[in-house]
C-alpha atoms as a PDB file:
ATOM      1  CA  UNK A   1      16.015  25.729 -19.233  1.00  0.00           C
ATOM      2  CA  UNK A   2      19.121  24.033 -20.458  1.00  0.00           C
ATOM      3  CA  UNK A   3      18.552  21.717 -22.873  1.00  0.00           C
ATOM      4  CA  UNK A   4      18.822  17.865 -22.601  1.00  0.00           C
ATOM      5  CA  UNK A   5      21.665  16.439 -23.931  1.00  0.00           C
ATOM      6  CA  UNK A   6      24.494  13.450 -24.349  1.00  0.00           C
ATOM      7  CA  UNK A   7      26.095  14.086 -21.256  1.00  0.00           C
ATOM      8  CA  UNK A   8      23.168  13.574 -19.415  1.00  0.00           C
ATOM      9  CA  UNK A   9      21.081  10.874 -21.216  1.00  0.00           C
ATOM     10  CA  UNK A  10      24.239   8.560 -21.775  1.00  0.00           C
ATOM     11  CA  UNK A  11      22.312   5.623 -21.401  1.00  0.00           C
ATOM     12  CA  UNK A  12      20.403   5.888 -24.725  1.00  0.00           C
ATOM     13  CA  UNK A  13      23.567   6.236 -26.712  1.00  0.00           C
ATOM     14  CA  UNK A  14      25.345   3.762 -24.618  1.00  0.00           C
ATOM     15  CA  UNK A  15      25.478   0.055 -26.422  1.00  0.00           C
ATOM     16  CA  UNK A  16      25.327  -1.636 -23.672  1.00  0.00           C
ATOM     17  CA  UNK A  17      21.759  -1.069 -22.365  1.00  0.00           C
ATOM     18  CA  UNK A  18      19.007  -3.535 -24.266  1.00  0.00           C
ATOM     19  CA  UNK A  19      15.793  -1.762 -22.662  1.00  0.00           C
ATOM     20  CA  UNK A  20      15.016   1.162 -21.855  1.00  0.00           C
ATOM     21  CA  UNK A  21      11.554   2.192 -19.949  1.00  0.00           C
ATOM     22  CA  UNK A  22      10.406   6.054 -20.280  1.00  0.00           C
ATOM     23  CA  UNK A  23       6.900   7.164 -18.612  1.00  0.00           C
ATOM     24  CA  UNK A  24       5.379   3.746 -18.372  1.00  0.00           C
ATOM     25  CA  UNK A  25       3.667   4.379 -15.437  1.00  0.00           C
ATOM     26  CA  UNK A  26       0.109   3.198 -15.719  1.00  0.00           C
ATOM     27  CA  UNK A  27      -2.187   6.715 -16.369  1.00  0.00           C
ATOM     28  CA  UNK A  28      -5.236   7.686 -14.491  1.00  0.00           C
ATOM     29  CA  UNK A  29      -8.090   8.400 -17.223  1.00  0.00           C
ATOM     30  CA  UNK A  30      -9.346  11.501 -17.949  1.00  0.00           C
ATOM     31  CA  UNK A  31     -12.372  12.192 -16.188  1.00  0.00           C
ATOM     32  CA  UNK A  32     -13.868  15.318 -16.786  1.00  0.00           C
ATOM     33  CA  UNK A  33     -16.533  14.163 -18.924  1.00  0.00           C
ATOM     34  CA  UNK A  34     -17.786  11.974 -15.976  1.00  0.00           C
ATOM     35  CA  UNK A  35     -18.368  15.080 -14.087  1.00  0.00           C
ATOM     36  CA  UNK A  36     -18.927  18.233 -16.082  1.00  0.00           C
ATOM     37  CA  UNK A  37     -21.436  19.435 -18.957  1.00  0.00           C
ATOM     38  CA  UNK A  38     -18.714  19.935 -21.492  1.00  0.00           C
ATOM     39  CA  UNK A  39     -18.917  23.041 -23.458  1.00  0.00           C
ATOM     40  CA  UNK A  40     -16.624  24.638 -26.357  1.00  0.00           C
ATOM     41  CA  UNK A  41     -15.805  28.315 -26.255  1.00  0.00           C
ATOM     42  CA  UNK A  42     -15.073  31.328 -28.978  1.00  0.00           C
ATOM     43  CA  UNK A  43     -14.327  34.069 -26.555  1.00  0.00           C
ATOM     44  CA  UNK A  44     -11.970  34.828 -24.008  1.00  0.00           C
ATOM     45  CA  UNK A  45     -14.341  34.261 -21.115  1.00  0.00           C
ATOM     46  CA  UNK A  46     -18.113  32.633 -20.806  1.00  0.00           C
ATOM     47  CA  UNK A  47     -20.905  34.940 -18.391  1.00  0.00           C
ATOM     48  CA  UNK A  48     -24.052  32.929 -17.042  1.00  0.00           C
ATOM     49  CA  UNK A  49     -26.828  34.412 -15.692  1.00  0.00           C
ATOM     50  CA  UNK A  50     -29.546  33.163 -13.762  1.00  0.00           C
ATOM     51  CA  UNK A  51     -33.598  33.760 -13.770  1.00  0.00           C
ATOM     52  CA  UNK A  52     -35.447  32.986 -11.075  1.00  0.00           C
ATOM     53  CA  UNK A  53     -38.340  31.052 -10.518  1.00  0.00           C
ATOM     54  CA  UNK A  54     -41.853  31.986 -10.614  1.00  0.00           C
ATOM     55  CA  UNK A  55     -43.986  31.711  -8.072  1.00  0.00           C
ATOM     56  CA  UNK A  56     -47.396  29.821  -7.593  1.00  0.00           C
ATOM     57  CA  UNK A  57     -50.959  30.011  -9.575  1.00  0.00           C
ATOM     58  CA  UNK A  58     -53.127  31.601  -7.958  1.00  0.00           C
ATOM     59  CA  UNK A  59     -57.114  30.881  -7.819  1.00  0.00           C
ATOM     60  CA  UNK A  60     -58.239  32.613 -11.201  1.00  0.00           C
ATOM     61  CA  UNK A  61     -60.493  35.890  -9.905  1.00  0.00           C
ATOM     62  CA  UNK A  62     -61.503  37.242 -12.800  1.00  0.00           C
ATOM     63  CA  UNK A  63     -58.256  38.470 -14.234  1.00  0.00           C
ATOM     64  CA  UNK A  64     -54.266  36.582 -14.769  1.00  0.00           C
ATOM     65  CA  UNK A  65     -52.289  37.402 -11.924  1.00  0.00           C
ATOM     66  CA  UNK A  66     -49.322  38.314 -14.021  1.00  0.00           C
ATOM     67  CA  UNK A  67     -45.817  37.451 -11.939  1.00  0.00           C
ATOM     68  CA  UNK A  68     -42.739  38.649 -12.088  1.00  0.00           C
ATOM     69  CA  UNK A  69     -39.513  36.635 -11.921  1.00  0.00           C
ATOM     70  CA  UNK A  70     -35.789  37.742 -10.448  1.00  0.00           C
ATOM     71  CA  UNK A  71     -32.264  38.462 -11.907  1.00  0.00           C
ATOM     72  CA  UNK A  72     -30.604  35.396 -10.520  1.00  0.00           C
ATOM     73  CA  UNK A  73     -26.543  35.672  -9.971  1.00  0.00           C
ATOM     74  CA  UNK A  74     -24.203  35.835 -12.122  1.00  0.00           C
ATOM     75  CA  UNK A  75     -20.967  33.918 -13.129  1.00  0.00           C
ATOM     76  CA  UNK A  76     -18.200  34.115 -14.813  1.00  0.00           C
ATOM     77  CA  UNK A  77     -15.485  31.680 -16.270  1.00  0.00           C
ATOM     78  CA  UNK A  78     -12.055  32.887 -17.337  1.00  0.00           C
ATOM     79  CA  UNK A  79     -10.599  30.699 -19.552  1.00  0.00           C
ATOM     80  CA  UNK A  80      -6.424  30.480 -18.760  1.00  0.00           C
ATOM     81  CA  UNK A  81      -3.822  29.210 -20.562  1.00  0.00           C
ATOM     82  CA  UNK A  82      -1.764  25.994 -20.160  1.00  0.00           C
ATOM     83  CA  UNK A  83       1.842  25.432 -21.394  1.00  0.00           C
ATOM     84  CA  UNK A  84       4.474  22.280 -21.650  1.00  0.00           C
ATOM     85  CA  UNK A  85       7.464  21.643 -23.556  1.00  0.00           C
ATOM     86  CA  UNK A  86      10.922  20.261 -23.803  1.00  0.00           C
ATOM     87  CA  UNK A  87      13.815  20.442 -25.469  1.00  0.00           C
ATOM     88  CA  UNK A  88      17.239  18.374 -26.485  1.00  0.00           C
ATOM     89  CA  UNK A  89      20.243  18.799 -28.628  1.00  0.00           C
ATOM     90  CA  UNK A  90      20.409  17.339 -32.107  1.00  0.00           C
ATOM     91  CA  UNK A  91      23.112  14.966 -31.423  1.00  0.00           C
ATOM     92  CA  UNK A  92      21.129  13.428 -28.293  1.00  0.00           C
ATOM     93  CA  UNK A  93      18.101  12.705 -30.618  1.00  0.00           C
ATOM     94  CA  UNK A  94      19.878  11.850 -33.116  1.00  0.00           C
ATOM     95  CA  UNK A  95      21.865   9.040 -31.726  1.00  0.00           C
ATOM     96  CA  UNK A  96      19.219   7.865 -29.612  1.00  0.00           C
ATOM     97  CA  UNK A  97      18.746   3.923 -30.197  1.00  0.00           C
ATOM     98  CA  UNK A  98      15.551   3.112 -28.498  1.00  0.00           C
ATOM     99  CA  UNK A  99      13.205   6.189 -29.730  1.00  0.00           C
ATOM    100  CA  UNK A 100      12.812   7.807 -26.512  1.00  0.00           C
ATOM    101  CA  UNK A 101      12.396  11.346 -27.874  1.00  0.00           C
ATOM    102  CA  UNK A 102       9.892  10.277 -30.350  1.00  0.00           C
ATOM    103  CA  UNK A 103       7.766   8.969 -27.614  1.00  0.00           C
ATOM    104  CA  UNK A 104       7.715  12.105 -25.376  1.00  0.00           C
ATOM    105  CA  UNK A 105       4.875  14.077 -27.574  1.00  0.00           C
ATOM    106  CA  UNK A 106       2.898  11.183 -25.963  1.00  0.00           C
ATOM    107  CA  UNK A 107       4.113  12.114 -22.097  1.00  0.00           C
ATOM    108  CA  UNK A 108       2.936  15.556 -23.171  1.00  0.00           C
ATOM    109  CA  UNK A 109      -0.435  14.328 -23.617  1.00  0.00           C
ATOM    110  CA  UNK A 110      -0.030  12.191 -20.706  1.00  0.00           C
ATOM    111  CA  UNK A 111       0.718  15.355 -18.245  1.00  0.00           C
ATOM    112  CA  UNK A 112      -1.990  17.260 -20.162  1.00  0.00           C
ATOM    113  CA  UNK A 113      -4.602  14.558 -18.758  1.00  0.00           C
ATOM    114  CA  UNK A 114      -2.834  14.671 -15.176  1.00  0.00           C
ATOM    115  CA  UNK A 115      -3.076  18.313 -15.494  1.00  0.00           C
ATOM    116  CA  UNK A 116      -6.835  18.370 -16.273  1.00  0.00           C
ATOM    117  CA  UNK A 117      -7.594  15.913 -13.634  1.00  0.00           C
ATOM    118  CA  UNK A 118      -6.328  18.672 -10.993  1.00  0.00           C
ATOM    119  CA  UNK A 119      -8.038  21.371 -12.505  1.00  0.00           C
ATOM    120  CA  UNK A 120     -11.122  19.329 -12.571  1.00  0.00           C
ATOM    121  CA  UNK A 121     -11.090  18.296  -8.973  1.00  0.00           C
ATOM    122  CA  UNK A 122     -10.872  21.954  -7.931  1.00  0.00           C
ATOM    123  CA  UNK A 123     -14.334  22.574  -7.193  1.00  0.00           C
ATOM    124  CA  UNK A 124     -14.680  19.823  -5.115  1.00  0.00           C
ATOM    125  CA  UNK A 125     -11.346  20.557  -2.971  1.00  0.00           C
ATOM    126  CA  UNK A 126     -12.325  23.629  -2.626  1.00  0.00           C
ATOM    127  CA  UNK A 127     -15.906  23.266  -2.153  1.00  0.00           C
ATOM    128  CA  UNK A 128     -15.799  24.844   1.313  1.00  0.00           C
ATOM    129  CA  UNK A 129     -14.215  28.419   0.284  1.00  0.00           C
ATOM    130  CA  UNK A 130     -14.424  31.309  -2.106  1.00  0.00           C
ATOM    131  CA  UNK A 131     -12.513  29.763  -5.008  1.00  0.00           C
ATOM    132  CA  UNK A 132     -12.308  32.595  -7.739  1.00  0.00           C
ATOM    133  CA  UNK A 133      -9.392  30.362  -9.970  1.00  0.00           C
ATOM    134  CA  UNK A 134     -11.641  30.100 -12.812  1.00  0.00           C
ATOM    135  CA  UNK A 135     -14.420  31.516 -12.312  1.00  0.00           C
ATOM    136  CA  UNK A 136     -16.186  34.321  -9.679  1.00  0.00           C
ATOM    137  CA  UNK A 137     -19.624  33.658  -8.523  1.00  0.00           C
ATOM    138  CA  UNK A 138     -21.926  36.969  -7.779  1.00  0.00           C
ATOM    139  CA  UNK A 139     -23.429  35.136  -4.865  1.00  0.00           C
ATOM    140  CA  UNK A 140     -20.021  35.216  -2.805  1.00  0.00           C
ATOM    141  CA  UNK A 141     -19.917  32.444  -0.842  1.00  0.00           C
ATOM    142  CA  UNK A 142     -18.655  28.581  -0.899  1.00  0.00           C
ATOM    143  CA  UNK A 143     -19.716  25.613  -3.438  1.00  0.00           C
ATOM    144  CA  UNK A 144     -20.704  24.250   0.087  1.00  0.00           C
ATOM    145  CA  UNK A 145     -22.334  26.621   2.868  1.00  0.00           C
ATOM    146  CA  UNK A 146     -24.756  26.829   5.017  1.00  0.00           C
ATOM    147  CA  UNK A 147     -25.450  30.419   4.132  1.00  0.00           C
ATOM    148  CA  UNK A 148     -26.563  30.619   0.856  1.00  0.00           C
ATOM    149  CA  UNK A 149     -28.668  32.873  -0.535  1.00  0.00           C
ATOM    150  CA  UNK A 150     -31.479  34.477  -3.254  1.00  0.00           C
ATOM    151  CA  UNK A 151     -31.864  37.344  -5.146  1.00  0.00           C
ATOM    152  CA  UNK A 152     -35.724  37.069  -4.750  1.00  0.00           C
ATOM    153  CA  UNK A 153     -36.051  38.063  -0.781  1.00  0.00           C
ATOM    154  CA  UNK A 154     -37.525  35.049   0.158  1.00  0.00           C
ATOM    155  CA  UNK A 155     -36.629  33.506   3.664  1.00  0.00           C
ATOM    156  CA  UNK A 156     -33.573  31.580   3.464  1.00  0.00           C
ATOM    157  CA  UNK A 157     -33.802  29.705   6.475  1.00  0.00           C
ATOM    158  CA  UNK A 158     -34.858  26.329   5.693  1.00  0.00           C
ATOM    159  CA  UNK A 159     -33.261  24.364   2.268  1.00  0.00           C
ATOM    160  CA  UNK A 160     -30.551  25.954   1.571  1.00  0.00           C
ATOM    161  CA  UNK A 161     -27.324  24.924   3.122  1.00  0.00           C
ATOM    162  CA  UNK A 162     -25.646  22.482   1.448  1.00  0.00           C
ATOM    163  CA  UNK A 163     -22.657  22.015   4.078  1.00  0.00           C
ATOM    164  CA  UNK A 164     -22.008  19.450   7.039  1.00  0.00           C
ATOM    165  CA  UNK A 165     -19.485  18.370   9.367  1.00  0.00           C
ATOM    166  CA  UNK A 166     -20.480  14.586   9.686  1.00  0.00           C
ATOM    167  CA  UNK A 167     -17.666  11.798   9.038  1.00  0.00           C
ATOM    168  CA  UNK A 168     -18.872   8.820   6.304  1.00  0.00           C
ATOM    169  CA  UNK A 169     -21.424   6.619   8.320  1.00  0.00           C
ATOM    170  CA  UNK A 170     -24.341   5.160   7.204  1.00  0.00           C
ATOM    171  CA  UNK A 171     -26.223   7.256   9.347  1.00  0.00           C
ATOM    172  CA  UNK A 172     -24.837  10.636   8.002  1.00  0.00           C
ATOM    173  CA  UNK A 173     -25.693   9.361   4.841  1.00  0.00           C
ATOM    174  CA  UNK A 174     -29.315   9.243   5.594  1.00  0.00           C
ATOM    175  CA  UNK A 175     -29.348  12.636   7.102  1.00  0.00           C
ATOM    176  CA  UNK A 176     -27.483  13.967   3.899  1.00  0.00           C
ATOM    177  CA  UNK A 177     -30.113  12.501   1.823  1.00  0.00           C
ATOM    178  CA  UNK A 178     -32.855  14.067   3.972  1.00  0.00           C
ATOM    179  CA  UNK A 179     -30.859  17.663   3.766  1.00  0.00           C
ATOM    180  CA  UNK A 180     -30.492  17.282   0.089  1.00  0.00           C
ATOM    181  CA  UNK A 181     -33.888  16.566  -0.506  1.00  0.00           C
ATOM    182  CA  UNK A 182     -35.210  19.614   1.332  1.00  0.00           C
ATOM    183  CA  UNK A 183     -33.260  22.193  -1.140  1.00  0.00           C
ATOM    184  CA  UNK A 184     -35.475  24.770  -2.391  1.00  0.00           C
ATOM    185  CA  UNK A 185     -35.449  27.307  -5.476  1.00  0.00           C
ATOM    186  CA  UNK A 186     -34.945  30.839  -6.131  1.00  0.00           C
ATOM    187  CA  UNK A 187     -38.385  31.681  -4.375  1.00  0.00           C
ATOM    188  CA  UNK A 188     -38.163  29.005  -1.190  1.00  0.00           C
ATOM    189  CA  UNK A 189     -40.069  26.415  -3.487  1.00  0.00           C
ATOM    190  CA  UNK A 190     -40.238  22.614  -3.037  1.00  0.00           C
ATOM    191  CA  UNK A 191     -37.840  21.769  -6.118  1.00  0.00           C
ATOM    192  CA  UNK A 192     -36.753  17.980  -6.905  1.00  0.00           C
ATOM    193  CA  UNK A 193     -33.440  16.930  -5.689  1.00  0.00           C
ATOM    194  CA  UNK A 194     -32.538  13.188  -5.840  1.00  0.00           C
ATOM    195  CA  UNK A 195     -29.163  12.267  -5.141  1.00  0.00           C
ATOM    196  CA  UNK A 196     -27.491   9.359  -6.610  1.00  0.00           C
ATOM    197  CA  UNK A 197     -23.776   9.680  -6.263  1.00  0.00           C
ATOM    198  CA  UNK A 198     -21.468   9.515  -3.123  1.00  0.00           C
ATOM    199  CA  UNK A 199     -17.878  10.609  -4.248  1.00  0.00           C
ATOM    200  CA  UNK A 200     -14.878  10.494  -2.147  1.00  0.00           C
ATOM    201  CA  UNK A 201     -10.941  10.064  -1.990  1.00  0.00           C
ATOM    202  CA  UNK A 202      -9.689   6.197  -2.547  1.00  0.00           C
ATOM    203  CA  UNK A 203      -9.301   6.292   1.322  1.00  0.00           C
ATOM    204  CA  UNK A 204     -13.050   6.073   2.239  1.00  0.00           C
ATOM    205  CA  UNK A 205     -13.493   3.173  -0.497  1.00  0.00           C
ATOM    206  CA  UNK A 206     -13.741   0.377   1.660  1.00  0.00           C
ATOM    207  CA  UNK A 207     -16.813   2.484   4.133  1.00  0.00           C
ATOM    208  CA  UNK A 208     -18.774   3.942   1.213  1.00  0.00           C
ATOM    209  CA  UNK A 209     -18.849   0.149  -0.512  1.00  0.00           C
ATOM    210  CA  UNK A 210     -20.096  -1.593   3.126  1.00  0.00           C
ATOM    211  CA  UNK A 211     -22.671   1.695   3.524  1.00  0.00           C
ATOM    212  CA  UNK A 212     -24.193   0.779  -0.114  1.00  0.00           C
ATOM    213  CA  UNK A 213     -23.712  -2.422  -0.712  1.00  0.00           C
ATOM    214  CA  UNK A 214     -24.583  -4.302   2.419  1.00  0.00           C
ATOM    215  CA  UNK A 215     -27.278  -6.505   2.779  1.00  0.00           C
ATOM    216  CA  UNK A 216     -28.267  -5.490   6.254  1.00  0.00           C
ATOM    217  CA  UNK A 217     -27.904  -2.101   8.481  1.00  0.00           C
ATOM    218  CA  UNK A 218     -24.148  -1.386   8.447  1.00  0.00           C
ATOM    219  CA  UNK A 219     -21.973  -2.004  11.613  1.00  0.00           C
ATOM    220  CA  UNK A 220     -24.793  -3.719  13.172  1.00  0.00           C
ATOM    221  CA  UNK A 221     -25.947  -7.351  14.136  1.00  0.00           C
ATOM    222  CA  UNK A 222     -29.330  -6.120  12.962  1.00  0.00           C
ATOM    223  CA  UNK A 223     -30.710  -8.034   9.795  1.00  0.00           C
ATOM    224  CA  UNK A 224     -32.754  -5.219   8.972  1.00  0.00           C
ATOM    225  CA  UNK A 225     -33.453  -3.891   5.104  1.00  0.00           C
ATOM    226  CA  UNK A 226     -30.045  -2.015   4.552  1.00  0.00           C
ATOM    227  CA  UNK A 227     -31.864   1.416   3.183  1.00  0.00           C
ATOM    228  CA  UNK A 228     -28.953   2.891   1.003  1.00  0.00           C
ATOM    229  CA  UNK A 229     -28.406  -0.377  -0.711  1.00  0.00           C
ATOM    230  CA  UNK A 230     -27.341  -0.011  -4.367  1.00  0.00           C
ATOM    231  CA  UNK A 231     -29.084   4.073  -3.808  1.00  0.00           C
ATOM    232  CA  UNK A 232     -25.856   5.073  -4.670  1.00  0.00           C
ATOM    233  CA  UNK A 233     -23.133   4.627  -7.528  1.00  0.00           C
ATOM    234  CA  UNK A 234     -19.637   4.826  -5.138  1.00  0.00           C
ATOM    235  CA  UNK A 235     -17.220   7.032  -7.210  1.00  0.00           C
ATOM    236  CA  UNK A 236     -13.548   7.290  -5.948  1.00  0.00           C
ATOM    237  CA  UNK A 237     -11.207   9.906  -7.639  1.00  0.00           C
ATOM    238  CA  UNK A 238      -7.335  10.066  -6.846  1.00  0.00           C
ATOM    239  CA  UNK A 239      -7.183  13.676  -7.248  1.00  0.00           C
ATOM    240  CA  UNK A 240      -9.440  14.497  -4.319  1.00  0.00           C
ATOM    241  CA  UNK A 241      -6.817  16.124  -1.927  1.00  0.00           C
ATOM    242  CA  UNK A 242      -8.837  14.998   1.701  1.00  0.00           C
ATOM    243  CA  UNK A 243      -8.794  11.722   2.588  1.00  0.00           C
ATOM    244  CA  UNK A 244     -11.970  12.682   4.743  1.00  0.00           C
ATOM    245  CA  UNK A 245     -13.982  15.140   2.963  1.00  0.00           C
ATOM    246  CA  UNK A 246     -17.298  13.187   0.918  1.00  0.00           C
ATOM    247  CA  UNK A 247     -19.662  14.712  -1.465  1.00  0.00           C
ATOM    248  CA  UNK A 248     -23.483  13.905  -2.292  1.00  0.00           C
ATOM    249  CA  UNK A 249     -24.499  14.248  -5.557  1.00  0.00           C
ATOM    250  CA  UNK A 250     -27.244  14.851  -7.969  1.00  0.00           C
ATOM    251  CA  UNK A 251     -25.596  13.495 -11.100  1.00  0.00           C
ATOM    252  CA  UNK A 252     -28.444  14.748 -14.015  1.00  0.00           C
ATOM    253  CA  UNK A 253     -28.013  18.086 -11.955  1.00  0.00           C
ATOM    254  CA  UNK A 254     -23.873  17.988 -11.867  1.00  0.00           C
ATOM    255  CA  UNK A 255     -24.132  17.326 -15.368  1.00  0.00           C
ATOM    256  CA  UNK A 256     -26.002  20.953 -15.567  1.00  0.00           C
ATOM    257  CA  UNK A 257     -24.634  23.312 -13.436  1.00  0.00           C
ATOM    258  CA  UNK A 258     -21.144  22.097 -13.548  1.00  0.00           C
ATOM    259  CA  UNK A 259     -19.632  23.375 -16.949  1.00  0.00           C
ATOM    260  CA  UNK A 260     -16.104  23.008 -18.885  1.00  0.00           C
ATOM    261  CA  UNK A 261     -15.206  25.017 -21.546  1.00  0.00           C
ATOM    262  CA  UNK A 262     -12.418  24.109 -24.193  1.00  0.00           C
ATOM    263  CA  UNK A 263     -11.397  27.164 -25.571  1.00  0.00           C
ATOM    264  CA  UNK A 264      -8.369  25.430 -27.552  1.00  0.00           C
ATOM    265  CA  UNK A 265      -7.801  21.827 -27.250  1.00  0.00           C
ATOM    266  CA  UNK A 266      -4.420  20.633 -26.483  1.00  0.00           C
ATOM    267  CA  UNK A 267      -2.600  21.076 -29.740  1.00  0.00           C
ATOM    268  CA  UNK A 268       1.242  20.416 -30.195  1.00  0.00           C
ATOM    269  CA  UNK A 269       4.095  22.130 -31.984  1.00  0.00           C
ATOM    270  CA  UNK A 270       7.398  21.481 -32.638  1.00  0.00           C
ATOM    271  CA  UNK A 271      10.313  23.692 -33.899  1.00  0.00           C
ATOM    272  CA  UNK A 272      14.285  23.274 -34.767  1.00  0.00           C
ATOM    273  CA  UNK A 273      16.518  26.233 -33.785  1.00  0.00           C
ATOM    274  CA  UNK A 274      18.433  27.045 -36.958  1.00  0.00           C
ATOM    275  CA  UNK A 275      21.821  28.260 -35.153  1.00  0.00           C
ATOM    276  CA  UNK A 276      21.859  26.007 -32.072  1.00  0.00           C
ATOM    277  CA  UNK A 277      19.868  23.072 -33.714  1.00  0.00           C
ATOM    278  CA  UNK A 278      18.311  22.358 -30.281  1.00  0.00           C
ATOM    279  CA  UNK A 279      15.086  20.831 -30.932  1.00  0.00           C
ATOM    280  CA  UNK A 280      11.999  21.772 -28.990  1.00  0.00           C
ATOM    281  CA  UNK A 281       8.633  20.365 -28.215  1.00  0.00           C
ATOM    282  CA  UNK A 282       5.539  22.567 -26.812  1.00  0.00           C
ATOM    283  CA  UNK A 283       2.271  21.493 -26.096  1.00  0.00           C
ATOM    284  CA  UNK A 284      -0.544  24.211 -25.200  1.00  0.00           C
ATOM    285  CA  UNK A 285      -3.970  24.112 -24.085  1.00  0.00           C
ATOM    286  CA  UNK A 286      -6.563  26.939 -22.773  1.00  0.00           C
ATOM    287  CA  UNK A 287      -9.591  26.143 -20.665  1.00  0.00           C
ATOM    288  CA  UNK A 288     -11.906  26.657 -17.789  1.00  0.00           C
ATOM    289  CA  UNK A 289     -14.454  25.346 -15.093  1.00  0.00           C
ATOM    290  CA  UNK A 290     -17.207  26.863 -13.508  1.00  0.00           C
ATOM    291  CA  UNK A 291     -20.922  26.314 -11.552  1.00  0.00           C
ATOM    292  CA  UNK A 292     -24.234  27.653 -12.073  1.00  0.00           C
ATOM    293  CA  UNK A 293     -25.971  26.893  -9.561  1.00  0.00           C
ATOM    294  CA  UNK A 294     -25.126  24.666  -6.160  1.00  0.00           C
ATOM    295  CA  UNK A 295     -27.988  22.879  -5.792  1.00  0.00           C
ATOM    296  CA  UNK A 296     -26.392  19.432  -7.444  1.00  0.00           C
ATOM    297  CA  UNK A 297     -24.070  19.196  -4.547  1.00  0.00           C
ATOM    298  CA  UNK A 298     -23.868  18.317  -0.747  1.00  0.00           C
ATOM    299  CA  UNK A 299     -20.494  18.683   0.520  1.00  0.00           C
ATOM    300  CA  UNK A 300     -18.673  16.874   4.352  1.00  0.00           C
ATOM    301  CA  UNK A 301     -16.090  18.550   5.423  1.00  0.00           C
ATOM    302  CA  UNK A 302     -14.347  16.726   7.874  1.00  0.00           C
ATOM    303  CA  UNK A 303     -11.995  17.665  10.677  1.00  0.00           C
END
């Protein structure tokens, strides 16, 4: 890329101009924390592997019934790298008058965040396909499906699809609830679910507030006990890509099977060309995202 340089930045050499204003858009936060178990990483790539559960007691006959449990899947997390930089011409920095090139380490940072906030929505955008980005998943199928499986051979036919269709009502709410709480284990078991979360794109906002914060039923004249009433913290994230799609979540269970791993933080590094005496500015960061295990989720995706 060609660098930056007087001819086009003539504004911050030019006497004239008082005030200047570079990147002072507001930033969204990072929010990875708020959703991920957040892991470091020495190696090149992190492998999780799964045991299953084991089964019942049994009425003592004489002897331990000795059980055996399962290889559960497998998965594992890739960690890529992550690049930035620019660069200008000494006489452009140096006869800058307002300190806009000293500033833009911090719009470095600033895209690093925006750039983490996308990565860290990606399992949720892509909670209803194979998403191998990041990570690959031995079990082979979506975040969100209704055909999930176990390694242990037990029926799969009741508690463990984690997928529907329904548009943000109060009343899909309380079937979601009723799905979620019906997940079961490696072996079919009764396991405890309790969702607490209902995230979605800014655009359902305004319907996820009336579903868990009115008084009475939603959309009704009825004045009866409003059931989902402060059940639920309402979290909106801008970088959800539907404005349609809604998730159901287990937060103490996100906060488990939903893993980041720093491999190198975002680190900086800046150089000076001897010959050309163009300066340049990099930034560089390496990282990944995976899941365990899908039972933290429900997922609505909405046509």
């Amino acid at each position: 890329m060609t660098p930056m340089n007087t001819g086009g930045f003539g504004d911050l050499i030019d006497k004239r101009v008082t005030k200047l204003f570079s990147d002072k858009y507001k930033q969204l936060p990072d929010r990875i924390a708020d959703f991920y178990g957040m892991e470091t990483s020495s190696d090149s790539f992190e492998r999780w592997s799964e045991v299953g559960a084991i089964g019942d007691f049994t009425e003592f006959g004489g002897t331990v019934s000795y059980q055996s449990q399962n290889q559960g899947y497998d998965v594992t997390a890739t960690h890529k790298e992550f690049v930035n930089g620019f660069q200008i011409t000494r006489d452009l920095y140096d006869d800058d008058r307002h300190g806009i090139w000293e500033r833009k380490p911090t719009a470095l940072a600033q895209a690093y965040v925006r750039t983490r906030q996308k990565h860290g929505a990606r399992p949720f955008n892509n909670a209803f396909n194979v998403d191998s980005y990041f990570y690959s998943h031995s079990e082979g199928v979506a975040l969100c499906s209704d055909n999930h499986t176990t390694t242990s051979g037990a029926s799969t036919t009741s508690g463990f699809d984690n997928l529907v269709t329904s548009s943000l009502t109060a009343t899909a709410v309380e079937a979601a609830r009723i799905q979620f709480r019906g997940f079961r284990g490696d072996q079919a078991e009764r396991i405890t679910t309790m969702p607490d979360r209902l995230l979605i794109p800014v655009a359902l906002y305004g319907r996820a507030f009336e579903i868990v914060e009115s008084s009475g039923k939603p959309s009704t004249a009825n004045n009866d006990a409003n059931v989902h009433k402060d059940a639920y913290a309402v979290v909106d994230w801008e970088y959800l890509t539907d404005t349609n799609d809604w998730y159901m979540i287990d937060t103490d269970a996100m906060k488990d099977y939903l893993v980041w791993f720093d491999r190198i933080k975002l680190e900086f590094g800046m150089a000076e060309e001897l010959d050309t005496l163009v300066a340049k500015w990099r930034a560089y960061c390496r990282y990944s995202n995976m899941y365990r295990d899908w039972r933290f989720i429900l997922g609505a995706s909405v046509s």
